[in-house]
C-alpha atoms as a PDB file:
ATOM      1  CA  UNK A   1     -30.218 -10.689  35.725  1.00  0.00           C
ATOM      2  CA  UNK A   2     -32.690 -10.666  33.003  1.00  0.00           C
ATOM      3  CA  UNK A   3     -35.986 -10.608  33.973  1.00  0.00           C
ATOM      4  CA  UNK A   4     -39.804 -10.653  31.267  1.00  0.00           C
ATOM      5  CA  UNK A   5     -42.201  -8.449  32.037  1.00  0.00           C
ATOM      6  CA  UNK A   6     -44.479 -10.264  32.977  1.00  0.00           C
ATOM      7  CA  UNK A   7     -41.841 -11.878  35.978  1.00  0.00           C
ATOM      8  CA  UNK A   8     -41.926  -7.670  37.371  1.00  0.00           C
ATOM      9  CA  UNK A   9     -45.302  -6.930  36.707  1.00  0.00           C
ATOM     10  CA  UNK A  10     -44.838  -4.623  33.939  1.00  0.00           C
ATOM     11  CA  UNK A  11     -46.769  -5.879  31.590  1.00  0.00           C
ATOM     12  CA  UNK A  12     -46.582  -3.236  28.857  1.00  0.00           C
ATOM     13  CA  UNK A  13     -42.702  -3.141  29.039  1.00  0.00           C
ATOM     14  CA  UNK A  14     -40.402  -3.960  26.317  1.00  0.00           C
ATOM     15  CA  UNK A  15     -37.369  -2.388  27.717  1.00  0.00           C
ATOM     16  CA  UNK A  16     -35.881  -1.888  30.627  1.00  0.00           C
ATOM     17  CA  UNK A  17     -32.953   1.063  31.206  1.00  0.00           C
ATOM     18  CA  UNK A  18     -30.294   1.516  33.822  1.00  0.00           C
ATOM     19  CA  UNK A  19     -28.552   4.941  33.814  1.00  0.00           C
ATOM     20  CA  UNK A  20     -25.235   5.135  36.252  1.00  0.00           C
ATOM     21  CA  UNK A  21     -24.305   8.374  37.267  1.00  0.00           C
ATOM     22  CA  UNK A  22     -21.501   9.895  39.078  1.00  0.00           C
ATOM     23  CA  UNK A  23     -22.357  13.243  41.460  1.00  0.00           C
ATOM     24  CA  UNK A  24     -19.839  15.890  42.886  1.00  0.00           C
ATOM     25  CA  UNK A  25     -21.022  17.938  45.485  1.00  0.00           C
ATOM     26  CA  UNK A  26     -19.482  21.494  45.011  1.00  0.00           C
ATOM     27  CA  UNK A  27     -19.425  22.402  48.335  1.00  0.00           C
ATOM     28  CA  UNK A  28     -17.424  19.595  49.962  1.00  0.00           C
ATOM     29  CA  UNK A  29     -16.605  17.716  46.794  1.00  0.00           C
ATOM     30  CA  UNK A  30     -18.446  14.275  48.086  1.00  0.00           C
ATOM     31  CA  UNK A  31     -18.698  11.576  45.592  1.00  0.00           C
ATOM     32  CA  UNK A  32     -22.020   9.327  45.061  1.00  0.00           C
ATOM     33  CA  UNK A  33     -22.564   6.935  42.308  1.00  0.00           C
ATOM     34  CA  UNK A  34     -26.367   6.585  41.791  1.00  0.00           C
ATOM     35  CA  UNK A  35     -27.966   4.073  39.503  1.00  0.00           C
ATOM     36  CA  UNK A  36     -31.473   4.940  37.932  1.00  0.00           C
ATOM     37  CA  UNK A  37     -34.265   2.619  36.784  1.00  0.00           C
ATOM     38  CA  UNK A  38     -36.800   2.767  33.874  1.00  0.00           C
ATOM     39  CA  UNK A  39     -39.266   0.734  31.923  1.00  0.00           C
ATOM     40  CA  UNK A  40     -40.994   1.580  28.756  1.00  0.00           C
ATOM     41  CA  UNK A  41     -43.240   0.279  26.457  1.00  0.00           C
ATOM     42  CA  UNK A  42     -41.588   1.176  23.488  1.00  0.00           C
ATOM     43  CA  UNK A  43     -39.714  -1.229  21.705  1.00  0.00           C
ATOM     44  CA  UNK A  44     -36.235  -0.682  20.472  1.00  0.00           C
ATOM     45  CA  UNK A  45     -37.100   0.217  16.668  1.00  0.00           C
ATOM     46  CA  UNK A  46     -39.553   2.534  18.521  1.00  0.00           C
ATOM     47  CA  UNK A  47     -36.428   3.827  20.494  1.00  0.00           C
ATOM     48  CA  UNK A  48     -33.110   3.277  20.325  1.00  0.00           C
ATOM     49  CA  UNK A  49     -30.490   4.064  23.417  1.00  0.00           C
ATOM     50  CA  UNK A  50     -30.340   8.295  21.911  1.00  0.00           C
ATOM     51  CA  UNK A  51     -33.686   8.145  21.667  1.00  0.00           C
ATOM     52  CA  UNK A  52     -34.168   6.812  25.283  1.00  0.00           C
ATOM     53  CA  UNK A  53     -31.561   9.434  26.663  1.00  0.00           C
ATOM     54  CA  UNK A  54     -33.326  12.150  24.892  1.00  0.00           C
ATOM     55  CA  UNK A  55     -36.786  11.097  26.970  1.00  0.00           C
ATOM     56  CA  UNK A  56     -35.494  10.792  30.184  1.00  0.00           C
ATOM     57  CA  UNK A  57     -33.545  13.946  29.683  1.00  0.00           C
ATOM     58  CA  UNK A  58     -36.523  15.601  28.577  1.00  0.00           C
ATOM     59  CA  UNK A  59     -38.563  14.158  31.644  1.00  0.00           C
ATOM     60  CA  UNK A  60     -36.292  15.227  33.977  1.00  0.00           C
ATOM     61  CA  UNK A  61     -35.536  18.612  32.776  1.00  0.00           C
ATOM     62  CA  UNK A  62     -39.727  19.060  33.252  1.00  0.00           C
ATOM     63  CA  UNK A  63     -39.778  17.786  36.542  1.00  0.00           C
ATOM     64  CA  UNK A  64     -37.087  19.822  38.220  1.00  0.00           C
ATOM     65  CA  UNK A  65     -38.216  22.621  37.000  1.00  0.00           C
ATOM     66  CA  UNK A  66     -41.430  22.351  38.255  1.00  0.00           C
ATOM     67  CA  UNK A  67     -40.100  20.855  41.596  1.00  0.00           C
ATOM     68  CA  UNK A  68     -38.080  23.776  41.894  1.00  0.00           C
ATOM     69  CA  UNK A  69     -40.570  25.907  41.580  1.00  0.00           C
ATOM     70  CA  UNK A  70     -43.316  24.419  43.656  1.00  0.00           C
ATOM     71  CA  UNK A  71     -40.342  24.079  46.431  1.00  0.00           C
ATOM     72  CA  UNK A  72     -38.856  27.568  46.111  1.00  0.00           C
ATOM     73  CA  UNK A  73     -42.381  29.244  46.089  1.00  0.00           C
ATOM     74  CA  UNK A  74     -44.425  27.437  48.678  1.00  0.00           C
ATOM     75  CA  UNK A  75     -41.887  25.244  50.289  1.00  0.00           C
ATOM     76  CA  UNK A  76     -43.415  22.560  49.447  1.00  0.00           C
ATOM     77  CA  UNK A  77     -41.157  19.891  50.833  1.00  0.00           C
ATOM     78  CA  UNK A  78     -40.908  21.841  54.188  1.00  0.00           C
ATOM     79  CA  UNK A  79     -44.772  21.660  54.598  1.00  0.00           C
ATOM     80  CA  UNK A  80     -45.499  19.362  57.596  1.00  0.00           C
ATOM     81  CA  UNK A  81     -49.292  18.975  56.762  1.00  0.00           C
ATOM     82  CA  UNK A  82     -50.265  14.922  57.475  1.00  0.00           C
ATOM     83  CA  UNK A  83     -53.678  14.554  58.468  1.00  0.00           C
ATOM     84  CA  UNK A  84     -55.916  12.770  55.825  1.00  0.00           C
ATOM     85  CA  UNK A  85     -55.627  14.278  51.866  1.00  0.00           C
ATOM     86  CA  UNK A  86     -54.277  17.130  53.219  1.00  0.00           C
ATOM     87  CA  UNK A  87     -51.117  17.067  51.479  1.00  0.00           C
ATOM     88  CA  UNK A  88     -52.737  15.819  48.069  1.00  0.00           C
ATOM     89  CA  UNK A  89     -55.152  18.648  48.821  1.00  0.00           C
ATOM     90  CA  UNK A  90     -52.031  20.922  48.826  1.00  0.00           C
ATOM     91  CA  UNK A  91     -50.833  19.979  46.242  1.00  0.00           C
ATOM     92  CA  UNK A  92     -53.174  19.896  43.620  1.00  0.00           C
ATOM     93  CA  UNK A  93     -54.370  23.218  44.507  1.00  0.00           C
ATOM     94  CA  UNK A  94     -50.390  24.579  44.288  1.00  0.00           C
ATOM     95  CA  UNK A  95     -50.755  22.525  40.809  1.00  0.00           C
ATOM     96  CA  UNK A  96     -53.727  24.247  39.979  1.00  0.00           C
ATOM     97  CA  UNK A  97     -52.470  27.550  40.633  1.00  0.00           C
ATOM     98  CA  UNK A  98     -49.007  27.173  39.272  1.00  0.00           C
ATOM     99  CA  UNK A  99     -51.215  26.143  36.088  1.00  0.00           C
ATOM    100  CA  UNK A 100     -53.461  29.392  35.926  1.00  0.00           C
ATOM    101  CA  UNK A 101     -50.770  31.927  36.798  1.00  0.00           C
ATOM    102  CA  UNK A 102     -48.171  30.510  34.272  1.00  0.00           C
ATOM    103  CA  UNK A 103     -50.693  29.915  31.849  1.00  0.00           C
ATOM    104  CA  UNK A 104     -50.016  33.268  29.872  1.00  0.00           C
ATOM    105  CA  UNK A 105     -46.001  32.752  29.930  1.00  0.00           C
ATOM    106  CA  UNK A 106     -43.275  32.852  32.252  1.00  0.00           C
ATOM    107  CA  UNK A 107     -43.567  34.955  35.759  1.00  0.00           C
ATOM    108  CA  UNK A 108     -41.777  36.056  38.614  1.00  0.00           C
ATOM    109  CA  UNK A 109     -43.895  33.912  40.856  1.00  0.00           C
ATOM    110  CA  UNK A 110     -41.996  34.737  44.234  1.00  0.00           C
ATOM    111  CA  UNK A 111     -42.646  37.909  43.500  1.00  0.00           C
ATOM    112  CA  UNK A 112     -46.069  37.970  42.467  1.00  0.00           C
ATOM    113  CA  UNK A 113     -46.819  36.303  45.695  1.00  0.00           C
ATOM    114  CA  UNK A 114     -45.295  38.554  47.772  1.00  0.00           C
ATOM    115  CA  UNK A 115     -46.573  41.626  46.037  1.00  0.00           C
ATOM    116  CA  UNK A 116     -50.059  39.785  46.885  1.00  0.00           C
ATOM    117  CA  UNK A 117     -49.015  38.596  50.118  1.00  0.00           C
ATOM    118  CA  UNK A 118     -50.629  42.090  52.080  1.00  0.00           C
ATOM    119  CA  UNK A 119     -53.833  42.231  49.740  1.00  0.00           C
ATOM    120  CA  UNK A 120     -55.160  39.461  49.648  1.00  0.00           C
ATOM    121  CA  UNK A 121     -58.244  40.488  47.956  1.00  0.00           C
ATOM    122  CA  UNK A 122     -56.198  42.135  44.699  1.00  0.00           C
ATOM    123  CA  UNK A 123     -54.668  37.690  44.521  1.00  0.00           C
ATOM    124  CA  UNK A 124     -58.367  36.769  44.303  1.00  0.00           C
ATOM    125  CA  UNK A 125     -59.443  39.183  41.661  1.00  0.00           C
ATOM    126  CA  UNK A 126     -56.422  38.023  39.913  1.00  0.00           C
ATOM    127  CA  UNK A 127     -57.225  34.286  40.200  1.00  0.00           C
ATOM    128  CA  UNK A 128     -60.823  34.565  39.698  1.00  0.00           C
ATOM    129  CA  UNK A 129     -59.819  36.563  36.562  1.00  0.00           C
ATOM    130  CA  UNK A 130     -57.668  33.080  35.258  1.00  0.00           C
ATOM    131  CA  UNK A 131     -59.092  29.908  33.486  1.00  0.00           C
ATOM    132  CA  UNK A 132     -57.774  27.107  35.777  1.00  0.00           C
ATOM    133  CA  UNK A 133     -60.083  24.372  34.348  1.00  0.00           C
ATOM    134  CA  UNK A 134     -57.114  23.474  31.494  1.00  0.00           C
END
């Protein structure tokens, strides 16, 4: 149903995107049909549906990666921290330090922690040595 933005509270919005997709688990071959969501404030001479599909592509491909990374390193989503800002606390510290340490180019980071993991004060040199500030 077609909706302003101003009825969604999206002020800024001009357009409004639904992407359907179709996934196949490998493993067990399960089907699920997912349908994703976005606004922008661009207008359509500002971005036409390729244009849109290259930005959402683009997004994702940026997220995952860094997901993946955060999740595969620290186990992020595993971590069962809940009292107060703890978890933001985590997590803009893992930010901060994913930041510094990639900062320079791409690195093993599992392996740079565990090489760390025993000498702990060899990882602070190193991230005392590192610009985290931006």
């Amino acid at each position: 149903m077609p909706c302003t933005p101003d009825q969604v509270g999206f002020f800024h919005a001009f357009q409004a995107i639904a992407i359907k997709s179709t996934c196949i688990r490998k493993r067990d071959g399960h089907t699920s049909i997912e349908t994703h969501y976005y606004l922008t404030s661009l207008t359509p001479p500002e971005a036409d549906p390729p244009r849109l599909a290259r930005l959402i592509r683009s997004h994702w491909m940026i997220e995952n990666g860094n997901h993946y990374r955060r999740d595969a390193t620290w186990d992020e989503d595993g971590c069962r921290a809940r009292k107060g800002h703890t978890t933001a606390n985590l997590a803009l510290l893992r930010g901060a330090l994913l930041g510094g340490l990639l900062r320079d180019g791409p690195i093993n980071l599992r392996a740079l922690l565990q090489a760390h993991a025993a000498r702990p004060n060899v990882a602070l040199r190193l991230l005392l040595s590192r610009d985290f500030t931006g």
